[in-house]
Protein backbone atom coordinates (compact mmCIF):
# COMPACT_ATOMS: atom_id res chain seq x y z
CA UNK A 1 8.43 3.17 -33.37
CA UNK A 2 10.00 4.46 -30.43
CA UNK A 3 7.41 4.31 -27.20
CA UNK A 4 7.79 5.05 -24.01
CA UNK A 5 4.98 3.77 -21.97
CA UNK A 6 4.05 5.14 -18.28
CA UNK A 7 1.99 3.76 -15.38
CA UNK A 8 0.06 5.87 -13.14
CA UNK A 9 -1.59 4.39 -9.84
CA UNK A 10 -1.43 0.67 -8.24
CA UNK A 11 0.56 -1.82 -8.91
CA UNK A 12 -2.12 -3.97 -10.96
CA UNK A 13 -1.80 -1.02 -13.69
CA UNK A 14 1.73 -1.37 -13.43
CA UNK A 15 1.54 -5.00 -14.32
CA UNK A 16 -0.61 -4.37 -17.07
CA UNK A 17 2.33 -1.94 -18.58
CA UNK A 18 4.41 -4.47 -18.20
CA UNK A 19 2.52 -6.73 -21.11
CA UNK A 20 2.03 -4.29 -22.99
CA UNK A 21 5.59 -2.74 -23.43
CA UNK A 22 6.52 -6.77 -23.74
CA UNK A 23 3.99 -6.98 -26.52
CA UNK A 24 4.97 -4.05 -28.28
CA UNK A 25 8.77 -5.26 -28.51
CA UNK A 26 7.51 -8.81 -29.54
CA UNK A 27 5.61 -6.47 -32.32
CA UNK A 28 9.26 -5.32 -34.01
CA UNK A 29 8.68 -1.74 -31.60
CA UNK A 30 10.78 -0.24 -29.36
CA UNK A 31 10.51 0.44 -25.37
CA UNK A 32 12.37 4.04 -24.73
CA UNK A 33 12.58 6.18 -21.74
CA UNK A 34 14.60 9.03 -23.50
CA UNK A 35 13.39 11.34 -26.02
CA UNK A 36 13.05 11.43 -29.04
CA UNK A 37 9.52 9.34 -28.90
CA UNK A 38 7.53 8.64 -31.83
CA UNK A 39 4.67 7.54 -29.17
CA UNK A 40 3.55 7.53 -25.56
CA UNK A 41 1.26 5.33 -23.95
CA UNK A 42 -0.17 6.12 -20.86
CA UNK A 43 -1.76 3.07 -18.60
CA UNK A 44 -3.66 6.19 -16.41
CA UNK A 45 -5.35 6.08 -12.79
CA UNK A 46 -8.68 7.57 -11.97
CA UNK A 47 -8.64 6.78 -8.08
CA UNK A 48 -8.65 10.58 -7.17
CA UNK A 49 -9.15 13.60 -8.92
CA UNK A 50 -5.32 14.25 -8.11
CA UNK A 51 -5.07 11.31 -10.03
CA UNK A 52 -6.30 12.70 -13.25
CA UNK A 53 -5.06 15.87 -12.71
CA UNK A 54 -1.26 13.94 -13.18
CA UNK A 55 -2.16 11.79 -16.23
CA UNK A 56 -3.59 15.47 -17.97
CA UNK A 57 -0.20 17.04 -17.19
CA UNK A 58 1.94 14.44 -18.44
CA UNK A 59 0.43 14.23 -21.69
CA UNK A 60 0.28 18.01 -21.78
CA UNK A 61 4.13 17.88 -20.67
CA UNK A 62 5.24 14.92 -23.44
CA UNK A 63 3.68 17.20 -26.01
CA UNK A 64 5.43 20.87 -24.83
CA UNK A 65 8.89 19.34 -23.75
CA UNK A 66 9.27 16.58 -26.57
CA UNK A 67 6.53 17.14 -29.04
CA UNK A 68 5.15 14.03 -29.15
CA UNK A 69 2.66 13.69 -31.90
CA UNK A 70 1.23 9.97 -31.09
CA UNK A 71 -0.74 9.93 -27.99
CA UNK A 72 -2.55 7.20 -26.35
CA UNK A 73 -4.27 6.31 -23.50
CA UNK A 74 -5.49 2.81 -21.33
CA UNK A 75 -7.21 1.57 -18.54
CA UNK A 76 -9.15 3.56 -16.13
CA UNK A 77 -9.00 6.95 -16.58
CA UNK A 78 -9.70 6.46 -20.94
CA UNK A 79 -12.91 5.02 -18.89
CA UNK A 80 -13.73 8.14 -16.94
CA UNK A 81 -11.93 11.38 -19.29
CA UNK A 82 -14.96 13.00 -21.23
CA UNK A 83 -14.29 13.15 -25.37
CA UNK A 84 -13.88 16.48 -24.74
CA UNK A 85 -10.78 16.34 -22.28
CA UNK A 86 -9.31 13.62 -24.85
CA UNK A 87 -9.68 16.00 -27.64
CA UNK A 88 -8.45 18.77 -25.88
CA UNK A 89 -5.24 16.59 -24.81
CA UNK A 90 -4.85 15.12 -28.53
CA UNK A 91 -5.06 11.94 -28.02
CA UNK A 92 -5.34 10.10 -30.89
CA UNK A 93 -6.87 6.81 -29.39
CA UNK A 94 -8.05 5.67 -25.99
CA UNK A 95 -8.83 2.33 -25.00
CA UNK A 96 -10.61 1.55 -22.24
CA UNK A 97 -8.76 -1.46 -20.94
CA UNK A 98 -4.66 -2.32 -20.47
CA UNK A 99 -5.15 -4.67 -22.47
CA UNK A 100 -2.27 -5.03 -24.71
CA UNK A 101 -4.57 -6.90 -27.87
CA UNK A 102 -6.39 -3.99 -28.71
CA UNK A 103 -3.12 -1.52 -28.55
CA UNK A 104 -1.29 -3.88 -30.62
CA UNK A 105 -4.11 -4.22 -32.90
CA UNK A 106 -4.25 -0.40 -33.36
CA UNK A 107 -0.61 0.34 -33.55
CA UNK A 108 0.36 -2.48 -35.67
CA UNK A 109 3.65 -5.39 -36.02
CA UNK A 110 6.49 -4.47 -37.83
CA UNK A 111 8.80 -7.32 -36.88
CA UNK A 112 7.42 -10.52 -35.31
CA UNK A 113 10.95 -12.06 -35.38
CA UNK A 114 12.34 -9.92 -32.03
CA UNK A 115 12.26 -11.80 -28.85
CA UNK A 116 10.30 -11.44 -26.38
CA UNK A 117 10.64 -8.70 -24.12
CA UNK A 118 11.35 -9.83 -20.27
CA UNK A 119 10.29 -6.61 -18.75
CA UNK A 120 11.58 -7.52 -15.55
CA UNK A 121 14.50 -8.74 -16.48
CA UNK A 122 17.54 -7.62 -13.76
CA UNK A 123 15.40 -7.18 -11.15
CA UNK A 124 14.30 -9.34 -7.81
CA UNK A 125 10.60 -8.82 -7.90
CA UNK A 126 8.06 -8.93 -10.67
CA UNK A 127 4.51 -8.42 -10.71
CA UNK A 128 1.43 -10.99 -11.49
CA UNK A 129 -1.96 -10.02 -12.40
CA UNK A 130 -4.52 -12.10 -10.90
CA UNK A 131 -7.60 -10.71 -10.97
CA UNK A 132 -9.44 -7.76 -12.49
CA UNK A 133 -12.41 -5.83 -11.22
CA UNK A 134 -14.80 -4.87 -7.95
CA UNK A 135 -18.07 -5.67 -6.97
CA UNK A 136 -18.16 -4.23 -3.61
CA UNK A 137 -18.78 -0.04 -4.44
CA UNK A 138 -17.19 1.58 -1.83
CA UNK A 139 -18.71 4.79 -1.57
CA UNK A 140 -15.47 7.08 -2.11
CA UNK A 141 -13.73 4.79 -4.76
CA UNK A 142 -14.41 4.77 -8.54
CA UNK A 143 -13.23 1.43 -9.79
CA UNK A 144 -15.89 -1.04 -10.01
CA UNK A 145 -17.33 1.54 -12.51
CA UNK A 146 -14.22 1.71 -14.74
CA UNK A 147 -12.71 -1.16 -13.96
CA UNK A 148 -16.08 -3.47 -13.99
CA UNK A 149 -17.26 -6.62 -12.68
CA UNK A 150 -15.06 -9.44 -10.87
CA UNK A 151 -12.79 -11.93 -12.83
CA UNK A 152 -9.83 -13.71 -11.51
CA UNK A 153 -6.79 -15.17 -14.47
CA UNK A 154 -7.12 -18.50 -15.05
CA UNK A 155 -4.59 -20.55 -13.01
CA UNK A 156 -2.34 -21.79 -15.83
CA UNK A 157 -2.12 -18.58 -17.33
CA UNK A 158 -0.72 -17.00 -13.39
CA UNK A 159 1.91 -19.99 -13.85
CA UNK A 160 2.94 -19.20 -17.24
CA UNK A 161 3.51 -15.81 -16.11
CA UNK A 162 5.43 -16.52 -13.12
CA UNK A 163 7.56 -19.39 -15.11
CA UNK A 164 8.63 -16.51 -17.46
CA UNK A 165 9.70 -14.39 -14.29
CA UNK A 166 11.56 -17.32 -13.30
CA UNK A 167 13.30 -17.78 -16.28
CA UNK A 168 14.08 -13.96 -15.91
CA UNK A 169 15.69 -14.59 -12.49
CA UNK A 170 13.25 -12.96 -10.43
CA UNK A 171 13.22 -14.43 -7.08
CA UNK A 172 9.92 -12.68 -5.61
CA UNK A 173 6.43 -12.77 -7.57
CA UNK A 174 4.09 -10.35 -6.31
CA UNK A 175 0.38 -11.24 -7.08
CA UNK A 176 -1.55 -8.12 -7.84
CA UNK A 177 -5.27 -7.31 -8.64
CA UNK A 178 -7.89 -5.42 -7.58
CA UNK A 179 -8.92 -7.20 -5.21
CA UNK A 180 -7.06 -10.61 -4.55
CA UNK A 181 -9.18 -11.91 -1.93
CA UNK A 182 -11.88 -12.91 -3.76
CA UNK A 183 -9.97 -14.58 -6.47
CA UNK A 184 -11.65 -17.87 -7.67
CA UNK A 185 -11.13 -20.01 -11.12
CA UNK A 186 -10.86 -23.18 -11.66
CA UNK A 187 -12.19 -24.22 -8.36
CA UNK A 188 -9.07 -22.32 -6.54
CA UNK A 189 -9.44 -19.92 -4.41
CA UNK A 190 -6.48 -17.31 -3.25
CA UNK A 191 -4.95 -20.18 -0.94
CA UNK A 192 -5.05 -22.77 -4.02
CA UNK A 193 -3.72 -20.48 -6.72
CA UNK A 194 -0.61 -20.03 -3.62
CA UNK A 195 -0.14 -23.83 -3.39
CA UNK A 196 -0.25 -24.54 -7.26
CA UNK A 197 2.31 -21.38 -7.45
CA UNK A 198 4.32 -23.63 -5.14
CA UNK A 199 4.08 -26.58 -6.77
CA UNK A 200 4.66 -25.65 -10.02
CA UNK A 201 6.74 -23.39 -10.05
CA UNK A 202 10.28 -22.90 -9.01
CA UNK A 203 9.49 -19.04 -7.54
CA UNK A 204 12.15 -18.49 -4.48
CA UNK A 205 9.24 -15.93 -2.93
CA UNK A 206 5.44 -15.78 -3.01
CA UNK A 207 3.97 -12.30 -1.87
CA UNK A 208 0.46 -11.32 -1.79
CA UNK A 209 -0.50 -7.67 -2.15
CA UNK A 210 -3.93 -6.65 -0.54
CA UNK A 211 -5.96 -8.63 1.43
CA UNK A 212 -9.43 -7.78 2.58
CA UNK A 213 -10.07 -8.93 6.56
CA UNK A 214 -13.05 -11.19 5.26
CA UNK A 215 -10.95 -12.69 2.94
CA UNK A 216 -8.71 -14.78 4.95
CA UNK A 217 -9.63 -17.90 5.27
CA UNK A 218 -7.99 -21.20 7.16
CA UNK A 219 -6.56 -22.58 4.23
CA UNK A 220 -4.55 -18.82 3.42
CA UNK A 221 -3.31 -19.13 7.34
CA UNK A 222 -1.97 -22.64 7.10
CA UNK A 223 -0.19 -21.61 4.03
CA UNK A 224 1.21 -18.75 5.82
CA UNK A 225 2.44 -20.29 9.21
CA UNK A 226 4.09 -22.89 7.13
CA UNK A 227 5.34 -22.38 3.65
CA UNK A 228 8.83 -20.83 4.19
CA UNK A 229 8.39 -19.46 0.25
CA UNK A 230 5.63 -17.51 1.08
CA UNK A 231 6.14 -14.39 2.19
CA UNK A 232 4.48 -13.88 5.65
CA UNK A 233 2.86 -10.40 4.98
CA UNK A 234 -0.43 -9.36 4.72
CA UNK A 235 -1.64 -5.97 3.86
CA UNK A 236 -5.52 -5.48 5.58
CA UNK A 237 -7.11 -2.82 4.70
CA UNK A 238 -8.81 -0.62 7.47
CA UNK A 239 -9.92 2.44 6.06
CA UNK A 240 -11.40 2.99 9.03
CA UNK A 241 -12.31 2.25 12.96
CA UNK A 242 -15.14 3.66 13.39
CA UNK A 243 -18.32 1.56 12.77
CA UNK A 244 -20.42 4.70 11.57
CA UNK A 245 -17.58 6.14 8.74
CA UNK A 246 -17.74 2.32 8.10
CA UNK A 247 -21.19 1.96 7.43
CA UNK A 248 -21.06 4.78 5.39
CA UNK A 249 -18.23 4.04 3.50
CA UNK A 250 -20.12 0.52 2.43
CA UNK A 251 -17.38 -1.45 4.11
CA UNK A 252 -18.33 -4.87 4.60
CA UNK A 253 -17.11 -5.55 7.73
CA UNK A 254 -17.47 -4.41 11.61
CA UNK A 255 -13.97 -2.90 13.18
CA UNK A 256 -14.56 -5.86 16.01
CA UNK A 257 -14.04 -8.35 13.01
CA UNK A 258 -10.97 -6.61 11.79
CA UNK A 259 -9.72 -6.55 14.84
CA UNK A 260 -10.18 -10.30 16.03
CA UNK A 261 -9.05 -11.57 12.30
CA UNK A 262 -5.94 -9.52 12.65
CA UNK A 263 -5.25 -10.77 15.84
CA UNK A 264 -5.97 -14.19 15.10
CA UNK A 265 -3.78 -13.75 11.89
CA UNK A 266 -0.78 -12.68 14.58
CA UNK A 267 -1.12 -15.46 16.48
CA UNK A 268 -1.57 -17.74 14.13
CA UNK A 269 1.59 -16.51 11.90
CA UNK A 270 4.37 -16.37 14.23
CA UNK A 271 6.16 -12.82 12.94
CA UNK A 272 4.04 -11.61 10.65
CA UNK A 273 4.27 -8.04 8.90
CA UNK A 274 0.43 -6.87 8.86
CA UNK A 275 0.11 -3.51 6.76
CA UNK A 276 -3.19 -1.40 6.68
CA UNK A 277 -5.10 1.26 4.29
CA UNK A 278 -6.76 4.03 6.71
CA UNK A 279 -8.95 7.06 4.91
CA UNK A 280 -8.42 10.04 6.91
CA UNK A 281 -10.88 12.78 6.58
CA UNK A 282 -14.45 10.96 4.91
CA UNK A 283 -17.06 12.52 5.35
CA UNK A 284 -18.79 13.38 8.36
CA UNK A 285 -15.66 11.85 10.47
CA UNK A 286 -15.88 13.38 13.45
CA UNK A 287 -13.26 13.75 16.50
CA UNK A 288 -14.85 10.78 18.25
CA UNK A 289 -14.66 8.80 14.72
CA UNK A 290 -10.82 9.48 14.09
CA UNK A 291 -9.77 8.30 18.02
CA UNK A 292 -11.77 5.47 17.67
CA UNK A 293 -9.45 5.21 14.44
CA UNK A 294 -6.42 6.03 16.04
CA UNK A 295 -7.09 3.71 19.25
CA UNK A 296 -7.55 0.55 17.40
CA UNK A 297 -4.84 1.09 15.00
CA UNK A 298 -2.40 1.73 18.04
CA UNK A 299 -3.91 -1.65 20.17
CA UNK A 300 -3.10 -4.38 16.92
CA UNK A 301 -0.76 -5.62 16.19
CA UNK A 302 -0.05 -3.60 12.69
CA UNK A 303 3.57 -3.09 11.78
CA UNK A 304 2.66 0.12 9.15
CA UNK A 305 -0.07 2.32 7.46
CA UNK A 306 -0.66 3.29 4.25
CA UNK A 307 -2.33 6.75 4.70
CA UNK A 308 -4.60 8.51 2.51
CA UNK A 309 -5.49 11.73 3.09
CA UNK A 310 -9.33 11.64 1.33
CA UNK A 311 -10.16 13.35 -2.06
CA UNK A 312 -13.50 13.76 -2.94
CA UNK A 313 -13.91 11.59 -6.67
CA UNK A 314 -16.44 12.57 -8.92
CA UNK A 315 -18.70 10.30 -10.02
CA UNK A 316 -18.64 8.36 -6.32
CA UNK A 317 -21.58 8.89 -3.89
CA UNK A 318 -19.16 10.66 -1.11
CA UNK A 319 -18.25 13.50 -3.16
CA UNK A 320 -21.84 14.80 -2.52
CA UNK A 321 -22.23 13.85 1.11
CA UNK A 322 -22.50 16.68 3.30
CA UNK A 323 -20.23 17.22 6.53
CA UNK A 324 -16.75 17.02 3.97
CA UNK A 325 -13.84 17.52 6.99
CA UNK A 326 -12.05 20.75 6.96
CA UNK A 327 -8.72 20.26 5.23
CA UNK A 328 -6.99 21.92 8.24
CA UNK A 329 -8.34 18.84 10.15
CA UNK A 330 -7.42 16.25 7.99
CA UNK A 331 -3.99 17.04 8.09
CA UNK A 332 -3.52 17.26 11.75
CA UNK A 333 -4.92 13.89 11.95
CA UNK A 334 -2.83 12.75 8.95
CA UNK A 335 0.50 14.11 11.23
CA UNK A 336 -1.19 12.11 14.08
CA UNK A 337 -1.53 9.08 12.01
CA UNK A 338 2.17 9.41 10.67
CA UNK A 339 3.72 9.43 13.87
CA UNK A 340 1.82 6.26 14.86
CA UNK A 341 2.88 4.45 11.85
CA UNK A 342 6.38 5.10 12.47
CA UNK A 343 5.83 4.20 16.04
CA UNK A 344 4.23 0.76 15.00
CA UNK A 345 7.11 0.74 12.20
CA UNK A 346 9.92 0.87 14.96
CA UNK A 347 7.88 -1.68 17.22
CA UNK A 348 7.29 -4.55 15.27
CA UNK A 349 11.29 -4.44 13.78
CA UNK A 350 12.02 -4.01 17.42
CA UNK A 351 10.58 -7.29 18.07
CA UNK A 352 12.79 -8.99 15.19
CA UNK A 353 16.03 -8.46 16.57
CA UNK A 354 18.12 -11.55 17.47
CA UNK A 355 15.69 -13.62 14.79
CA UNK A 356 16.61 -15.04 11.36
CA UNK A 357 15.00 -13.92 8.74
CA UNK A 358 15.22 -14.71 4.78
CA UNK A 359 16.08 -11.06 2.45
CA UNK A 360 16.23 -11.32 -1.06
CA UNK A 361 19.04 -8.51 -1.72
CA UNK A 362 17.78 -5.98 -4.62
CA UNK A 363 20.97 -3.79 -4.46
CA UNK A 364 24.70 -4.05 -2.45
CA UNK A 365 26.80 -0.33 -2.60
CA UNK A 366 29.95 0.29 -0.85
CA UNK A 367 29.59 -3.42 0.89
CA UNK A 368 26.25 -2.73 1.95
CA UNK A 369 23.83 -4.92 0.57
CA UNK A 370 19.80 -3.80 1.48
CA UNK A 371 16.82 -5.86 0.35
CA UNK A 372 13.35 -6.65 2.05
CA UNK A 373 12.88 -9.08 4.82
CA UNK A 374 10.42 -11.85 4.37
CA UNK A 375 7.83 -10.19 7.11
CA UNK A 376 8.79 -6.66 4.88
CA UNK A 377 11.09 -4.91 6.68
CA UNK A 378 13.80 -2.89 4.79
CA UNK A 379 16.95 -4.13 6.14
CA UNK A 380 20.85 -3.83 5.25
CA UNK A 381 23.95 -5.56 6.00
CA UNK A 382 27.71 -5.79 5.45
CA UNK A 383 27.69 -8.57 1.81
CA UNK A 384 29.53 -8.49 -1.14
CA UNK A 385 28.28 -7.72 -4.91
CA UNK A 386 27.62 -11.36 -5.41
CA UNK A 387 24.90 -11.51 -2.93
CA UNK A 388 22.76 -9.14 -5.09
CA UNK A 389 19.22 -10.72 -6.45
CA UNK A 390 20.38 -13.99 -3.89
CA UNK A 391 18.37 -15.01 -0.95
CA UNK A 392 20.55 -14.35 2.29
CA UNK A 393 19.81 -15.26 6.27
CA UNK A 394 20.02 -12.22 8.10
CA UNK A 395 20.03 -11.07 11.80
CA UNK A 396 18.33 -7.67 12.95
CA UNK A 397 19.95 -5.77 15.82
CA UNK A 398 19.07 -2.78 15.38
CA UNK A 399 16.85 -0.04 14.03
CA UNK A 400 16.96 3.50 12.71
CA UNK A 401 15.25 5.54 10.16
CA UNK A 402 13.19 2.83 8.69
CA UNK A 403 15.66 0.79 8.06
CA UNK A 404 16.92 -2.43 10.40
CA UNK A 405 20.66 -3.06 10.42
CA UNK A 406 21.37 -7.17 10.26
CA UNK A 407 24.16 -9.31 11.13
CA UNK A 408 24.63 -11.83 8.19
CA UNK A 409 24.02 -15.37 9.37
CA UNK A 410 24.45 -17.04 5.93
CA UNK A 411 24.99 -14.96 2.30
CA UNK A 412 25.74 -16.49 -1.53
């Protein structure tokens, strides 16, 4: 059959695409992004109700635009949709994991002779699924009920999966999961699944995805501050700096200890790129709440944000707490936000001009080659087409509209 199969949400679900369309062309099908499709398979997100509301139109759009007759759908939001609203959609099957097996199972092999399918095949970064699941039940999120409890990938099967990404010529292997920090198999934790990924492996570039505060320990630090093939960048989610929105959120943590484990993490890991999550608008955030916010983002040393404006999510004890923020307020504090981030964002490249740093270069047009630093900063620079999906030495000087401009110090 002809399938096209879509990804809605984080990267993790993306991942999880990834085996399935490989197992599906291993299974004699084939992986199309231009009608006609026999089937689509949707690997949905349930994060938001905004979320939903985009996996429900696409399957209502596949169905007007290119009659699809075949519908399926995976992960979290087969977990949360009613029967009735996967009735109503036609879809013939849902399963409640991205688990390829199952989907396979269903949809049958017609050809086990194909090669396998290297989805990322051509590009410079591929994704790794770690670990699966939540136990913490933040009070505005959803996942540990559709996603379920904790369980990291063994360690040999994260090191066949970045060998085949190797052998694809990827250079940079993202780990993904829910939530990474709390990986442990095998007697590894986060920081021994890194060095075994080192060891064994002949990945150019290591990066880690999210990162809870709590979560980094002294062995993930020394790995950091000295393994040039890991990428130093951490993203920390805040949320938020306010103790009480904290508290109520179920956050495990104090903003004091976010703040002194991000600045030890600075000091400790000479140019890093920190990243953090911030919720704007939970409820009962008041004025005081969001500068207290504001005020701690703008005295760390954070290089961006990730902002999300909050949706109240069924099913999640904040969509039924009282004091929900006026959406009028939310998005002046969102515009607030933004212009700190980009702030912060001009800042911390700022302070990498006149340093080396290591870009693996995803693309090169009209003798520009652009790529992401090491510490994740976009950056371009005069190289030629050969330099694409290589590892260069670059030299910031200067900055402007997101992007810094680099002299080359040393290119393929």
């Amino acid at each position: 059959m002809r399938i096209t199969v879509k990804a809605f949400g984080c990267k993790l679900t993306q991942c999880e695409a990834g085996a399935i369309e490989r197992g599906l062309v291993a299974a004699g099908h084939e992986i199309v992004s231009k009608s006609p499709f026999d089937a689509v398979i949707v690997c949905g997100c349930t994060v938001t109700a905004r979320a939903d509301y985009k996996v429900r139109q696409y399957f209502r759009r596949m169905v007007r635009e290119h009659g699809v007759k075949r519908l399926f759908l995976a992960g979290c939001s087969a977990v949360s949709f009613s029967e009735e609203t996967i009735v109503e959609l036609g879809i013939e099957r849902a399963f409640p994991t991205n688990d390829p097996i199952p989907i396979l199972d269903y949809i049958g092999v017609v050809d086990t002779r194909k090669p396998d399918f290297k989805t990322f095949h051509g590009r410079t970064r591929g994704y790794v699924k770690i670990q699966d699941g939540c136990d913490q039940f933040c009070a505005y999120c959803i996942v540990p009920h559709v996603r379920g409890p904790e369980r990291s990938v063994p360690v040999e099967n994260v090191l066949m999966r970045v060998r085949e990404l190797v052998e694809s010529g990827v250079k940079e292997a993202v780990l993904t999961g829910v939530h990474d920090g709390r990986y442990f198999t095998d007697n590894h934790d986060l920081a021994g699944l890194c060095n075994r990924i080192l060891r064994g492996t002949g990945i150019e570039r290591i990066r880690l995805s999210s990162v809870e505060c709590l979560q980094i320990g002294e062995g993930m630090l020394r790995l950091l501050a000295t393994e040039t093939r890991l990428a130093k960048h951490l993203h920390i989610p805040l949320q938020s700096g306010s103790d009480s929105v904290l508290a109520a959120m179920n956050r495990q943590y104090t903003s004091a200890q976010y703040s002194e484990i991000v600045r030890r993490v600075a000091v400790e890991v000479e140019d890093i790129g920190i990243g953090a999550d911030v919720i704007v608008g939970f409820p009962g955030e008041t004025e005081g709440d969001f500068r207290e916010t504001f005020e701690l983002i703008d005295s760390l040393p954070i290089s961006y944000l990730h902002l999300f404006r909050y949706s109240p999510r069924p099913g999640t004890p904040a969509a039924t707490m009282p004091n929900q923020v006026h959406s009028e307020t939310v998005r002046e504090r969102m515009e607030a936000l933004r212009d700190l981030h980009e702030r912060l964002r001009e800042r911390f490249a700022r302070s990498q001009f006149g340093k080396e740093r290591r870009v693996i270069i995803e693309s090169v047009q009209s003798g520009i080659g652009s790529g992401w630093t090491d510490n994740y900063l976009r950056a371009q620079a005069p190289l030629s087409n050969k330099a694409k999906n290589k590892i260069v030495v670059l030299k910031p000087i200067s900055y402007k509209n997101g992007i810094v401009c680099c002299e080359t110090i040393h290119s393929a």
